[in-house]
N, C-alpha and C. Protein backbone atom coordinates (compact mmCIF):
# COMPACT_ATOMS: atom_id res chain seq x y z
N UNK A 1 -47.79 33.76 27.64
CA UNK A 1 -47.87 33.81 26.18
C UNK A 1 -46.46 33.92 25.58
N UNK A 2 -46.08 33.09 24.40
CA UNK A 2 -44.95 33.04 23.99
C UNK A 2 -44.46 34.40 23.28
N UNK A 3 -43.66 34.75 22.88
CA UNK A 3 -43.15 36.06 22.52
C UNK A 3 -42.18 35.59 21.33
N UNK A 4 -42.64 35.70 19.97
CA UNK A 4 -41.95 35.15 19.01
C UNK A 4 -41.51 35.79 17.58
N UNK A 5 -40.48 36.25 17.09
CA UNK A 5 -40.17 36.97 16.65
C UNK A 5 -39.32 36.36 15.22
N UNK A 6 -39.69 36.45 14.07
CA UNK A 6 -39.04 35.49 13.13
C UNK A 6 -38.64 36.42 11.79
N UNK A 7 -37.00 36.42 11.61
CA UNK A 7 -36.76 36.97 10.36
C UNK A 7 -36.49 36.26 9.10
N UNK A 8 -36.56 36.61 8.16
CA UNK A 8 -36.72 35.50 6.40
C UNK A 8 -36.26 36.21 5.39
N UNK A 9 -35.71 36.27 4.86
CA UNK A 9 -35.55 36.35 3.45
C UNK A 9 -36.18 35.23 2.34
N UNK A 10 -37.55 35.56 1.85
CA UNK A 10 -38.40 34.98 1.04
C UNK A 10 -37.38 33.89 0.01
N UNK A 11 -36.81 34.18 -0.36
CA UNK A 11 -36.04 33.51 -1.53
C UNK A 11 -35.22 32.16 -0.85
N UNK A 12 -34.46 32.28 0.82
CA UNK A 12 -34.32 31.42 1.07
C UNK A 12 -34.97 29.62 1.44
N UNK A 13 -34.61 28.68 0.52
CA UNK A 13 -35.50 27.47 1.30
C UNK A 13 -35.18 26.95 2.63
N UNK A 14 -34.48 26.89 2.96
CA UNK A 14 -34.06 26.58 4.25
C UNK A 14 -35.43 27.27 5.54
N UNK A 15 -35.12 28.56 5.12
CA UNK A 15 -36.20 29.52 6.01
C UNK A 15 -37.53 28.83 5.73
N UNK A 16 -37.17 28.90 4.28
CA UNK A 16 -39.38 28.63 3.98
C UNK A 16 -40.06 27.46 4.88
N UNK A 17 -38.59 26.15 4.59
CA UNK A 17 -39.26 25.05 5.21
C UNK A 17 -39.51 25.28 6.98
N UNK A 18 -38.57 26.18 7.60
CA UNK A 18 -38.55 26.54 9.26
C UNK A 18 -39.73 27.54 9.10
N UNK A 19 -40.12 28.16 8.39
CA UNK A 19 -41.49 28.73 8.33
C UNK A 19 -42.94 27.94 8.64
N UNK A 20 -42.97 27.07 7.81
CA UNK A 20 -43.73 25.94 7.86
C UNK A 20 -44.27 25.79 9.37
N UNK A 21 -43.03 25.29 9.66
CA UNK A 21 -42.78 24.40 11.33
C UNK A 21 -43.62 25.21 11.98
N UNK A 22 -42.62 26.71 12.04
CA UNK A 22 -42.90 27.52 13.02
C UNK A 22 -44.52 28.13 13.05
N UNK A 23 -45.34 27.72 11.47
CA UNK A 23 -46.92 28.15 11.74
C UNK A 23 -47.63 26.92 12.61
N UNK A 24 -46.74 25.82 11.91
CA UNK A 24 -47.27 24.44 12.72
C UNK A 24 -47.61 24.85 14.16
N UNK A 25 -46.46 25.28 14.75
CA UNK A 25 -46.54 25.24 16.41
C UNK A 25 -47.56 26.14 16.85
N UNK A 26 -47.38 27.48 15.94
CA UNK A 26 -48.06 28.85 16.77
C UNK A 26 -49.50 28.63 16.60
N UNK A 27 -49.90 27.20 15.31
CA UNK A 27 -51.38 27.39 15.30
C UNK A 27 -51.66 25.88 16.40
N UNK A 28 -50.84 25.30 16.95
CA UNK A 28 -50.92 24.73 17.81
C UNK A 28 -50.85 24.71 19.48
N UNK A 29 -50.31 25.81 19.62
CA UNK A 29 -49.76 26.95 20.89
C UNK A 29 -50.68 27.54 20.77
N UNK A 30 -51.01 28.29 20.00
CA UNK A 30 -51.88 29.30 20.12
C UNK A 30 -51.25 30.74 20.49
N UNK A 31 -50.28 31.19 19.21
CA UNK A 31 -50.07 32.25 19.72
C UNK A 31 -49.44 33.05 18.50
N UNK A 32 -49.10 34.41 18.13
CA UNK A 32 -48.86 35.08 16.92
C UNK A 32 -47.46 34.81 16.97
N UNK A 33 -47.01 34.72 15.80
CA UNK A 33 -45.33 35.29 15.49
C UNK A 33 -45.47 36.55 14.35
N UNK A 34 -44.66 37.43 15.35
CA UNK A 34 -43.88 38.66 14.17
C UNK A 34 -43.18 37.94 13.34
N UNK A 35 -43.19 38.92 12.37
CA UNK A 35 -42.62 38.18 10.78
C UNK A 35 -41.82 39.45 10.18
N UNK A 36 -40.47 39.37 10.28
CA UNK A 36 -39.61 40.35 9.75
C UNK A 36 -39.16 40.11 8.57
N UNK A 37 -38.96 41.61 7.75
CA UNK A 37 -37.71 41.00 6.72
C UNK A 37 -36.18 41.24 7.04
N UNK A 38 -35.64 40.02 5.96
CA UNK A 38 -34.30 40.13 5.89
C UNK A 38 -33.85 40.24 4.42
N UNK A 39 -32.78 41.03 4.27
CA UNK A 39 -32.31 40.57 3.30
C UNK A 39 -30.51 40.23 2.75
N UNK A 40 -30.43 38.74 2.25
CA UNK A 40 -29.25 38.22 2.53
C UNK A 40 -28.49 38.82 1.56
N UNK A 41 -29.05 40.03 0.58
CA UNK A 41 -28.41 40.60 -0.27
C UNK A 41 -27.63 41.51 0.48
N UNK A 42 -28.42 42.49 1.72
CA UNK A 42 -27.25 43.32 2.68
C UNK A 42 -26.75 42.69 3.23
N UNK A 43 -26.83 41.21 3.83
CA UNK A 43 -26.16 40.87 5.07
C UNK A 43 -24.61 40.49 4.31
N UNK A 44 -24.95 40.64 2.58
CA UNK A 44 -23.23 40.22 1.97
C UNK A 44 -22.76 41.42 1.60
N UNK A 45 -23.54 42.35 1.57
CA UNK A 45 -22.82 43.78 0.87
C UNK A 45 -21.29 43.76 1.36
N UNK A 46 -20.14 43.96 0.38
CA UNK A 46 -18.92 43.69 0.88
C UNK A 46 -18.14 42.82 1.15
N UNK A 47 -18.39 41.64 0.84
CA UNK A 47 -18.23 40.39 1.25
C UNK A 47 -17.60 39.77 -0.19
N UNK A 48 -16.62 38.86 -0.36
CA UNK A 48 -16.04 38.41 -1.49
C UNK A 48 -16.67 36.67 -0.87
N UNK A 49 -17.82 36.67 -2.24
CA UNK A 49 -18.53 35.72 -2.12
C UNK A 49 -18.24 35.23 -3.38
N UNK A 50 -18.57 33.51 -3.66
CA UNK A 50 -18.78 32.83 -4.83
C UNK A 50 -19.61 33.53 -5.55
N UNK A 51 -18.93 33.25 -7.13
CA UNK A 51 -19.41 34.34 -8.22
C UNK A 51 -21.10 33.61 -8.18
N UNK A 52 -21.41 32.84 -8.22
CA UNK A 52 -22.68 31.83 -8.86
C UNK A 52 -23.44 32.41 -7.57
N UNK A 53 -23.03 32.65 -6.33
CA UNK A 53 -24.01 32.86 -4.97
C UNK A 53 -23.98 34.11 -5.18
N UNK A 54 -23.23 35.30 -5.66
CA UNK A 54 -23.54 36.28 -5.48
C UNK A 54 -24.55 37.18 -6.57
N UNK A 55 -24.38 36.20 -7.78
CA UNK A 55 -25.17 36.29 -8.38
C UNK A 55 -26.92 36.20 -8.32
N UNK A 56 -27.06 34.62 -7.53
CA UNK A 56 -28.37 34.15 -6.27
C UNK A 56 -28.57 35.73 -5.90
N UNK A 57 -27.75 35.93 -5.29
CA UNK A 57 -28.03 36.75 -4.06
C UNK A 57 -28.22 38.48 -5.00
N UNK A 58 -27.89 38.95 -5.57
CA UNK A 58 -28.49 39.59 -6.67
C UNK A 58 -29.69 39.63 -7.13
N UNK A 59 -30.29 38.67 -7.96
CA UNK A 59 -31.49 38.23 -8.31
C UNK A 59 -32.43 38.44 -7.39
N UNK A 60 -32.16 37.56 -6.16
CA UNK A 60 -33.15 37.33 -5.44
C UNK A 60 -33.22 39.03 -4.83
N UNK A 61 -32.75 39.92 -4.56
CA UNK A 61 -32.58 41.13 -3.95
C UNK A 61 -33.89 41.69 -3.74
N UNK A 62 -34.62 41.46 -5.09
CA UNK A 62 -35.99 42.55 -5.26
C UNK A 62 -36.81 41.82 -4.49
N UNK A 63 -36.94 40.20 -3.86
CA UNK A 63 -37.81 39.58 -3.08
C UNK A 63 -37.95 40.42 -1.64
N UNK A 64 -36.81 40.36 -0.89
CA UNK A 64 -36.49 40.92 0.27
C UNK A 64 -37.06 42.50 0.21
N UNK A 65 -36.88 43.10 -0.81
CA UNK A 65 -37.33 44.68 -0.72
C UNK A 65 -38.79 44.70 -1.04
N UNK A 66 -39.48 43.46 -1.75
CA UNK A 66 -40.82 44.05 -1.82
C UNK A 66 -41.37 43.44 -0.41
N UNK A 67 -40.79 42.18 -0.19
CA UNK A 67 -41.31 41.96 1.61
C UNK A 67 -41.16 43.11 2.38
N UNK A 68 -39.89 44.00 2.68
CA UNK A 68 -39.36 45.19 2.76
C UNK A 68 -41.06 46.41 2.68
N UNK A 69 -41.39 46.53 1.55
CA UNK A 69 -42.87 46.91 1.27
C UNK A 69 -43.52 46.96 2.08
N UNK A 70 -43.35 45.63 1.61
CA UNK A 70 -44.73 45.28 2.28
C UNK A 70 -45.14 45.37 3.82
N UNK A 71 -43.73 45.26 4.11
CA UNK A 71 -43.84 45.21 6.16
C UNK A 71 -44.15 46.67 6.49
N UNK A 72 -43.50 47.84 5.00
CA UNK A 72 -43.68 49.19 5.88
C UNK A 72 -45.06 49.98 5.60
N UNK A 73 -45.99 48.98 4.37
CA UNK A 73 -47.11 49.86 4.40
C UNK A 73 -48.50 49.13 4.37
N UNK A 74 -47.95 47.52 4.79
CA UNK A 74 -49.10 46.87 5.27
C UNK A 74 -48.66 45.35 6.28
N UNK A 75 -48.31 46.11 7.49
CA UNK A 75 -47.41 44.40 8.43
C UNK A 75 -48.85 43.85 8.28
N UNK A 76 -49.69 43.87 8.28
CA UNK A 76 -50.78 43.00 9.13
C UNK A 76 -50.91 41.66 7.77
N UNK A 77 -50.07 42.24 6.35
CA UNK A 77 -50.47 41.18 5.23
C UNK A 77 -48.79 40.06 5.16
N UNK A 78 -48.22 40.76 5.95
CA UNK A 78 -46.85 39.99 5.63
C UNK A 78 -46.68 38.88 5.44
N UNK A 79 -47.24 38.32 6.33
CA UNK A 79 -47.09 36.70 6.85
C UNK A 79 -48.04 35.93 5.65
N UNK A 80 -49.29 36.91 5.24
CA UNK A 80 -50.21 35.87 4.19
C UNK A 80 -48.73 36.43 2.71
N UNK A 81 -48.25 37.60 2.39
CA UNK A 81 -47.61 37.77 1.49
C UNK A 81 -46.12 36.82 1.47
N UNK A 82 -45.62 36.41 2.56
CA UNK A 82 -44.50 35.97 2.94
C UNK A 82 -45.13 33.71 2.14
N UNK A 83 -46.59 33.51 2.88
CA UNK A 83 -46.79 32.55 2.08
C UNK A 83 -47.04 32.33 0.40
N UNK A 84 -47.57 33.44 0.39
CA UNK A 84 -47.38 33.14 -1.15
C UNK A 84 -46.59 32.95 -1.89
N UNK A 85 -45.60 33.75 -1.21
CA UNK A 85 -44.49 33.99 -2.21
C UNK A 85 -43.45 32.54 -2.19
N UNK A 86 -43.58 32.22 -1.06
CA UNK A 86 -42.70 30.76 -0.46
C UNK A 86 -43.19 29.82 -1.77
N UNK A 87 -44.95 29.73 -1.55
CA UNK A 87 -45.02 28.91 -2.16
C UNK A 87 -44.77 28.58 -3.59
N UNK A 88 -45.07 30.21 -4.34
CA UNK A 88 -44.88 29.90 -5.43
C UNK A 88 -43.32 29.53 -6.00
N UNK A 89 -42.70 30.27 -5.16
CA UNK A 89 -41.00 30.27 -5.47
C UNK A 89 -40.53 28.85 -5.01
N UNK A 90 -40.59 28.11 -3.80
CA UNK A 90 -40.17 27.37 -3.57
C UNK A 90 -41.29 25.92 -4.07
N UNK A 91 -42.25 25.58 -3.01
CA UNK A 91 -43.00 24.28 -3.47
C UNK A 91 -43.88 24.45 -5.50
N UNK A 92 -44.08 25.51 -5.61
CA UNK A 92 -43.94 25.15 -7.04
C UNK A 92 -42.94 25.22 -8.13
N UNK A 93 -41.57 25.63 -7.41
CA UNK A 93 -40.38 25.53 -8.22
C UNK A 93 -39.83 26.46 -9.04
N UNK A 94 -40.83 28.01 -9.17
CA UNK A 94 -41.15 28.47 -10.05
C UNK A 94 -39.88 30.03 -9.58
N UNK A 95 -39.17 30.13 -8.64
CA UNK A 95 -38.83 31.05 -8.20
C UNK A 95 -37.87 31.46 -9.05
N UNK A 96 -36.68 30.30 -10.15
CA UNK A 96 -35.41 30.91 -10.62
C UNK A 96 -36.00 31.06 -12.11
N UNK A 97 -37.22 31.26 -12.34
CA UNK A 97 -37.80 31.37 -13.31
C UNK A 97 -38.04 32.86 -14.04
N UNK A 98 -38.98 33.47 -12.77
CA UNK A 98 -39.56 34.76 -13.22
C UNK A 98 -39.92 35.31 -11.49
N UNK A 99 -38.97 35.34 -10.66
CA UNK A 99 -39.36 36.36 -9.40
C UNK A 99 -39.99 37.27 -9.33
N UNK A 100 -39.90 38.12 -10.19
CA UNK A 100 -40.60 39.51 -10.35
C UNK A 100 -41.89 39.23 -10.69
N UNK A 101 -42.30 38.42 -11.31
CA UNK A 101 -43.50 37.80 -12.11
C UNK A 101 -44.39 37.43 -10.69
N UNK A 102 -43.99 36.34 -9.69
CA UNK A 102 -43.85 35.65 -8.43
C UNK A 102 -44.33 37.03 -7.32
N UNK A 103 -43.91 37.67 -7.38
CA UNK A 103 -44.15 38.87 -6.36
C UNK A 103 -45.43 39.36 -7.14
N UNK A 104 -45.13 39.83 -8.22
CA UNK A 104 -46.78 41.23 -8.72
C UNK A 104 -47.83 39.90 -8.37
N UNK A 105 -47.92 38.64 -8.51
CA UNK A 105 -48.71 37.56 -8.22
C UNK A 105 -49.04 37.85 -6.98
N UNK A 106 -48.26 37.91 -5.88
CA UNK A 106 -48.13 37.16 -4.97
C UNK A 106 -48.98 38.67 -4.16
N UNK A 107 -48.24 40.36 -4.83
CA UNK A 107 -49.22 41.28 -4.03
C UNK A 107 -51.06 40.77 -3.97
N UNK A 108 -50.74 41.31 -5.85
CA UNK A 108 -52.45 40.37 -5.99
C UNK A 108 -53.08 39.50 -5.24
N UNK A 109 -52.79 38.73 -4.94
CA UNK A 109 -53.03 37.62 -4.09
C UNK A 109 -53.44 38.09 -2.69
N UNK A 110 -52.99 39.03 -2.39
CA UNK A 110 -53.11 39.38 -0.68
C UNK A 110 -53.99 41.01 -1.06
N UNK A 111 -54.10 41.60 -2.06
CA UNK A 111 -55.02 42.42 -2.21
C UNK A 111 -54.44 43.95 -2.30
N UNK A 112 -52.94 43.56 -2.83
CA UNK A 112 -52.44 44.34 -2.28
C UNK A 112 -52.12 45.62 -3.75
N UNK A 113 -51.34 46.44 -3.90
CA UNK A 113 -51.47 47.57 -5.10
C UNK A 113 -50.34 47.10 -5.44
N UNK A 114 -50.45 46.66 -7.09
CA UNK A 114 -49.01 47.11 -8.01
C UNK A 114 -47.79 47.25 -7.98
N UNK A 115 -48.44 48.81 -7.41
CA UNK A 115 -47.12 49.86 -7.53
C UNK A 115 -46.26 49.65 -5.94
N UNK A 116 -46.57 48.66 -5.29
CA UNK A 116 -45.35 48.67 -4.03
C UNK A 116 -43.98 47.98 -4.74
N UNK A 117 -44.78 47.39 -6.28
CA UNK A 117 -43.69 46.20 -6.54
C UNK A 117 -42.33 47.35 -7.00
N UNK A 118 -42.93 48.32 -8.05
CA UNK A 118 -41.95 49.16 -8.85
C UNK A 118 -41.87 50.37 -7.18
N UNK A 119 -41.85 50.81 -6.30
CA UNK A 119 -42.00 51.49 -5.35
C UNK A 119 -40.77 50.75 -4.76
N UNK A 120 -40.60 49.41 -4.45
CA UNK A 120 -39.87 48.96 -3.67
C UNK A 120 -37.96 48.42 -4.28
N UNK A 121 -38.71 48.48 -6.14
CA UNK A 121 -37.55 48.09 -6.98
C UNK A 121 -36.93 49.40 -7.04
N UNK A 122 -37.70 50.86 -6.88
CA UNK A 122 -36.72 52.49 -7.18
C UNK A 122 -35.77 52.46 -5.57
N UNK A 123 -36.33 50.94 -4.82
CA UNK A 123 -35.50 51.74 -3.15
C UNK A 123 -35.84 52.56 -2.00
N UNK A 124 -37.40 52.16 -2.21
CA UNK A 124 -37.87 53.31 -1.68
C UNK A 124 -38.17 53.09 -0.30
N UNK A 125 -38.05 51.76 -0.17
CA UNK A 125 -38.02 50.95 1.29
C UNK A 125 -36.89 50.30 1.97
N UNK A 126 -35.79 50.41 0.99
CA UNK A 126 -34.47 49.77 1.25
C UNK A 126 -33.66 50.49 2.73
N UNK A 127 -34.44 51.38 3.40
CA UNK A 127 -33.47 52.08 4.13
C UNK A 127 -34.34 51.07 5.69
N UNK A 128 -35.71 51.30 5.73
CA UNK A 128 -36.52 50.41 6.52
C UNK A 128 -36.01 48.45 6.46
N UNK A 129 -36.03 48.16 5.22
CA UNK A 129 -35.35 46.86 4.94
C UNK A 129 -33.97 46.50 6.07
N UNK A 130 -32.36 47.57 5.57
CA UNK A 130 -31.65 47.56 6.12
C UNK A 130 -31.98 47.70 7.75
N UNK A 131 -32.69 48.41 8.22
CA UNK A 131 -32.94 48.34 9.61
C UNK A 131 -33.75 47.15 10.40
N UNK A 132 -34.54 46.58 9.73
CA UNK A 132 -34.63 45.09 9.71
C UNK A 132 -33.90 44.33 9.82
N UNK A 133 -33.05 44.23 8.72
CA UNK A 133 -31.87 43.03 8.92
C UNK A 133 -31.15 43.29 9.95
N UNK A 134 -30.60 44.69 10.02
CA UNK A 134 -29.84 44.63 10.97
C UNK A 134 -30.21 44.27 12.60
N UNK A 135 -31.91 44.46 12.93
CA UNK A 135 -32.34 44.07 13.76
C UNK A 135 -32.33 42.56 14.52
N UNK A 136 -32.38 41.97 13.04
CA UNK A 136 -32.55 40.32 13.45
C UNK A 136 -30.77 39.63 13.95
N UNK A 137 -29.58 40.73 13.09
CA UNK A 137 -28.48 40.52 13.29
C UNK A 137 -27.58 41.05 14.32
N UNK A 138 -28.67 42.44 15.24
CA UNK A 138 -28.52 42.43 16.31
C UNK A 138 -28.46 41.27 17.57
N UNK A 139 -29.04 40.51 17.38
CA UNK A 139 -29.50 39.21 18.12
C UNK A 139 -28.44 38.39 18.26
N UNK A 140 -28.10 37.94 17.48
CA UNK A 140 -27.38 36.57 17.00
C UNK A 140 -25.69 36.77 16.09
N UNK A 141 -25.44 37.78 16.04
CA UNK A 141 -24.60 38.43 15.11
C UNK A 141 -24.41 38.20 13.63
N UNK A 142 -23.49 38.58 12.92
CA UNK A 142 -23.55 38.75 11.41
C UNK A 142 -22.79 37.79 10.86
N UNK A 143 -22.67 36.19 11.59
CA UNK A 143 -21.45 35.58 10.92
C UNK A 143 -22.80 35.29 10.77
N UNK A 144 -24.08 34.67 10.50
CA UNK A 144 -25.32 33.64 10.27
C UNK A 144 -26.02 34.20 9.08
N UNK A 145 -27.14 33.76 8.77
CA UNK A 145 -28.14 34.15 7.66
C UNK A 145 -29.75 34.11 8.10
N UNK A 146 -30.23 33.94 7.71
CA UNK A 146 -31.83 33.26 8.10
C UNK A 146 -31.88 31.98 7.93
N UNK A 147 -33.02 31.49 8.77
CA UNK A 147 -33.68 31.82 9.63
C UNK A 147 -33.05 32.33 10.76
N UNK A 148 -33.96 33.57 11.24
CA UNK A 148 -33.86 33.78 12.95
C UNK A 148 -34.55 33.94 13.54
N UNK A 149 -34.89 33.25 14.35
CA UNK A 149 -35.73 33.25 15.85
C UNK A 149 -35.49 33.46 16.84
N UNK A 150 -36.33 34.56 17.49
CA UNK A 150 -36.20 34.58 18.38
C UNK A 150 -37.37 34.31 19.79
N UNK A 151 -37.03 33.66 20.73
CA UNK A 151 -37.80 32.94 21.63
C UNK A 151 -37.68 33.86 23.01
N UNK A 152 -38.56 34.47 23.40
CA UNK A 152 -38.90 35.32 24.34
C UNK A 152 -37.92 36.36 24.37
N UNK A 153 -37.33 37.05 23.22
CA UNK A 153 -36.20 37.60 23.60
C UNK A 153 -34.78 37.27 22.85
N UNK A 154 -34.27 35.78 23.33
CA UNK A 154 -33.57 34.91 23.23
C UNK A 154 -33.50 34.09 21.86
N UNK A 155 -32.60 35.25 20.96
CA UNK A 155 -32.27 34.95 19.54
C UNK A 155 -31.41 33.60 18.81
N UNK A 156 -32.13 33.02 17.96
CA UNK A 156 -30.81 32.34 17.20
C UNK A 156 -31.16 31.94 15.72
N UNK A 157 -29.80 31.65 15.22
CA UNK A 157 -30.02 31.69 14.15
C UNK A 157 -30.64 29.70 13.78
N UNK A 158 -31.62 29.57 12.88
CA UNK A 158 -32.19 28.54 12.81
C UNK A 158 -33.35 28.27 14.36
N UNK A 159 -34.23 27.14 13.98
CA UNK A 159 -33.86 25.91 13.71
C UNK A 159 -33.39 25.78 12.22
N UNK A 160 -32.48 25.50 11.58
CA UNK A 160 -32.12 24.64 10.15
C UNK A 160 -32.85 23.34 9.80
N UNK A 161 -33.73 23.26 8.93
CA UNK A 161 -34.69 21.59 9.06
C UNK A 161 -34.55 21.47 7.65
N UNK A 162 -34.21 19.89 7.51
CA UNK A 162 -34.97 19.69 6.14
C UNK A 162 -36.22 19.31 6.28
N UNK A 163 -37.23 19.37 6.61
CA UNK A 163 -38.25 18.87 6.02
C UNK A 163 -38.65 18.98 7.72
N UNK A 164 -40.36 20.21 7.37
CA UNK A 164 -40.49 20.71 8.49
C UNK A 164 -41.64 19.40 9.30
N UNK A 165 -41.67 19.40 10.67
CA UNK A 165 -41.95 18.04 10.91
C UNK A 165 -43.46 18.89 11.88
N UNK A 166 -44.67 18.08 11.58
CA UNK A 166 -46.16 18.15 12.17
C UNK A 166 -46.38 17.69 13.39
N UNK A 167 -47.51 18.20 13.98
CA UNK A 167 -47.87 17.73 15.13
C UNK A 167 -47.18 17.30 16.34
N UNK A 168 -47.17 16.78 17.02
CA UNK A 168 -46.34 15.94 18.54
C UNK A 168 -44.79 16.63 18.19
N UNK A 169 -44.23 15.73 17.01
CA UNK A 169 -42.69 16.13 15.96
C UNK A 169 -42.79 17.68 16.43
N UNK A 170 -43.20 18.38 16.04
CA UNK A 170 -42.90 19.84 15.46
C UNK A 170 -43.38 20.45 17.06
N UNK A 171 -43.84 20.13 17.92
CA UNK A 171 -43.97 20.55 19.24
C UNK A 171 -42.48 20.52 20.34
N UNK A 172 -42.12 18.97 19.69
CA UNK A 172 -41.27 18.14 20.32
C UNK A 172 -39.56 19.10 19.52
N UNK A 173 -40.07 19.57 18.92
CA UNK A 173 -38.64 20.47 19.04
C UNK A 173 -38.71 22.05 19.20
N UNK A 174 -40.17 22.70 19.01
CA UNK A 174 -40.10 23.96 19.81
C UNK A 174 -39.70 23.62 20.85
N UNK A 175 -40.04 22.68 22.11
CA UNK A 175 -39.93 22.82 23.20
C UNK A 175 -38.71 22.16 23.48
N UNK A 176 -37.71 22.03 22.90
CA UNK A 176 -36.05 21.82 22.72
C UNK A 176 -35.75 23.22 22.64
N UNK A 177 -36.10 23.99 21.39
CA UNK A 177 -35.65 25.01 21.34
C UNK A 177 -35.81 26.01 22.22
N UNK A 178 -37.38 26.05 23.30
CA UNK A 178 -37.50 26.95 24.13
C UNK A 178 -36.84 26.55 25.64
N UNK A 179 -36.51 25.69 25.48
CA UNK A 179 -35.22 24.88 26.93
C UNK A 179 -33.84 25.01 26.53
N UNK A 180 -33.43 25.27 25.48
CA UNK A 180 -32.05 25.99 24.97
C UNK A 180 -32.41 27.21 25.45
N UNK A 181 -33.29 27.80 24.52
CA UNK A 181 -33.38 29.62 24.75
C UNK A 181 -33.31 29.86 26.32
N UNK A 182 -33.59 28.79 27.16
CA UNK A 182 -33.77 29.10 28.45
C UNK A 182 -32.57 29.25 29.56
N UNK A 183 -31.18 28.54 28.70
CA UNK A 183 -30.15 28.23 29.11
C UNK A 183 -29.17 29.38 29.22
N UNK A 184 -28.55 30.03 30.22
CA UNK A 184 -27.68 31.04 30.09
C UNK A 184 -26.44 30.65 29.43
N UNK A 185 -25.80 30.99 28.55
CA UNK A 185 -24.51 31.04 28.05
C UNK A 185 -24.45 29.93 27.11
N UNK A 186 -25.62 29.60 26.57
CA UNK A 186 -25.85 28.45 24.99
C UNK A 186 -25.46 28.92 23.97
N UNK A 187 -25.28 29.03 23.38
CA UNK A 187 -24.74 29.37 22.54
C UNK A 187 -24.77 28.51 20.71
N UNK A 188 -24.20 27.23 20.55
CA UNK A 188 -24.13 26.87 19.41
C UNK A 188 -24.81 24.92 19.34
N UNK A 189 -25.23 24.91 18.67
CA UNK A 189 -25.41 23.35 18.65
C UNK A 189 -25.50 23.04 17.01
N UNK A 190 -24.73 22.22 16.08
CA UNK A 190 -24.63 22.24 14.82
C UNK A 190 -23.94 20.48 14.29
N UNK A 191 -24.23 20.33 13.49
CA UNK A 191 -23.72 19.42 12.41
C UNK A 191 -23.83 19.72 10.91
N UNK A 192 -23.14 18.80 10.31
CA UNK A 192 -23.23 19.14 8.83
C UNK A 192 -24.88 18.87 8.17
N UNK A 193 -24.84 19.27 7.05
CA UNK A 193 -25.92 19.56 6.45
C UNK A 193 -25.75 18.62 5.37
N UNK A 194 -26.54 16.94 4.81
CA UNK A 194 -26.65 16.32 3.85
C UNK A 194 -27.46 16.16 2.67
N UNK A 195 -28.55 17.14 3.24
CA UNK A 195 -29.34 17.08 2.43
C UNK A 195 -30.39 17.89 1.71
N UNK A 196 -31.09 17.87 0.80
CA UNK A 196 -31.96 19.07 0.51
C UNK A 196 -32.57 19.74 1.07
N UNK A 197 -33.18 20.81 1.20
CA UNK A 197 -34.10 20.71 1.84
C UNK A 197 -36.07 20.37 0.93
N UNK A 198 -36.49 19.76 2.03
CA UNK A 198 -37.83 19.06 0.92
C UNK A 198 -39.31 20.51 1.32
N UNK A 199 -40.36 20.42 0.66
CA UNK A 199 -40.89 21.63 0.64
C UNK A 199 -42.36 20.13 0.49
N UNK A 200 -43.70 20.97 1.71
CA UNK A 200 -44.57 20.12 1.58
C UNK A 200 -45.33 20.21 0.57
């Protein structure tokens, strides 16, 4: 049985679309993935970033802490809370709109109470959050972001996809990725990035 371990920061698209993939496979494998949070607001704390990204990365902050929430007082809803929220923020476009709006939705949606939203905006999970991130950045170290996966163990940052690929496709590169993970002393495989990423 595969052993699969996946961290996100909700707000990122990049992740959402490697999200996708990665339900593709596991409901094709047949097997669970853990679903962590991240959030790319700590992984910059300190960091002299572009004013316009750090701003992003601001905004988006309260996403990561109510996932944050949500992992510490109900994991078993994460993954349905982690879709909602993708979807509404990313495939309906709606995320640089009203986030906060996007989340109290998105508890509702999974059945969940209110008050984790204002619970998680006073900080009240931010210390569990940070131990998260830092978990997934245990792995792979802190020069990366999300996505991270990890494959029996055997962490990395991405797959990076634009546009997450179905069936045979989306098999045909887990099992790239689990013959890397398999490799002692792998380390990096990369090119530039041209294009959007697309959301199904």
């Amino acid at each position: 049985m595969e052993k699969v371990d996946f961290w996100f920061d909700p707000s990122c698209p990049w992740t959402w679309v490697t999200s996708i993939w990665m339900r593709e496979v596991a409901s094709l494998r047949s097997f669970e993935v853990n679903w962590h949070p991240f959030s790319l607001y700590i992984l910059n704390e300190g960091r002299e970033l572009d004013p316009d990204y750090r701003k992003l990365t601001d905004y988006n902050f309260i996403g990561s802490r109510v996932t944050g929430a949500v992992a510490a007082e109900a994991p078993e809803k994460l993954s349905d809370f982690f879709t909602a929220v993708g979807t509404k923020y990313h495939n309906e476009g709606r995320g640089k709109e009203d986030y906060a709006g996007i989340l109290k939705e998105a508890l509702a949606d999974c059945g969940l109470d209110a008050e984790l939203f204002e619970r998680a905006e006073a900080g009240e999970f931010d210390e569990s959050l940070r131990e998260s991130t830092k978990a997934g950045l245990d792995i792979v170290g802190d020069e990366v972001g999300v996505p991270i996966v990890s494959f029996n163990g055997v962490g990395f940052f991405g797959p990076v996809i634009a546009k997450s690929p179905r069936g045979d496709e989306a098999l045909k590169l887990w099992d790239g990725c689990l013959a890397v993970a398999s490799v002692d002393n792998f380390y990096e495989l990369k090119r530039s990035r041209n294009v959007r990423p697309q959301f199904d």
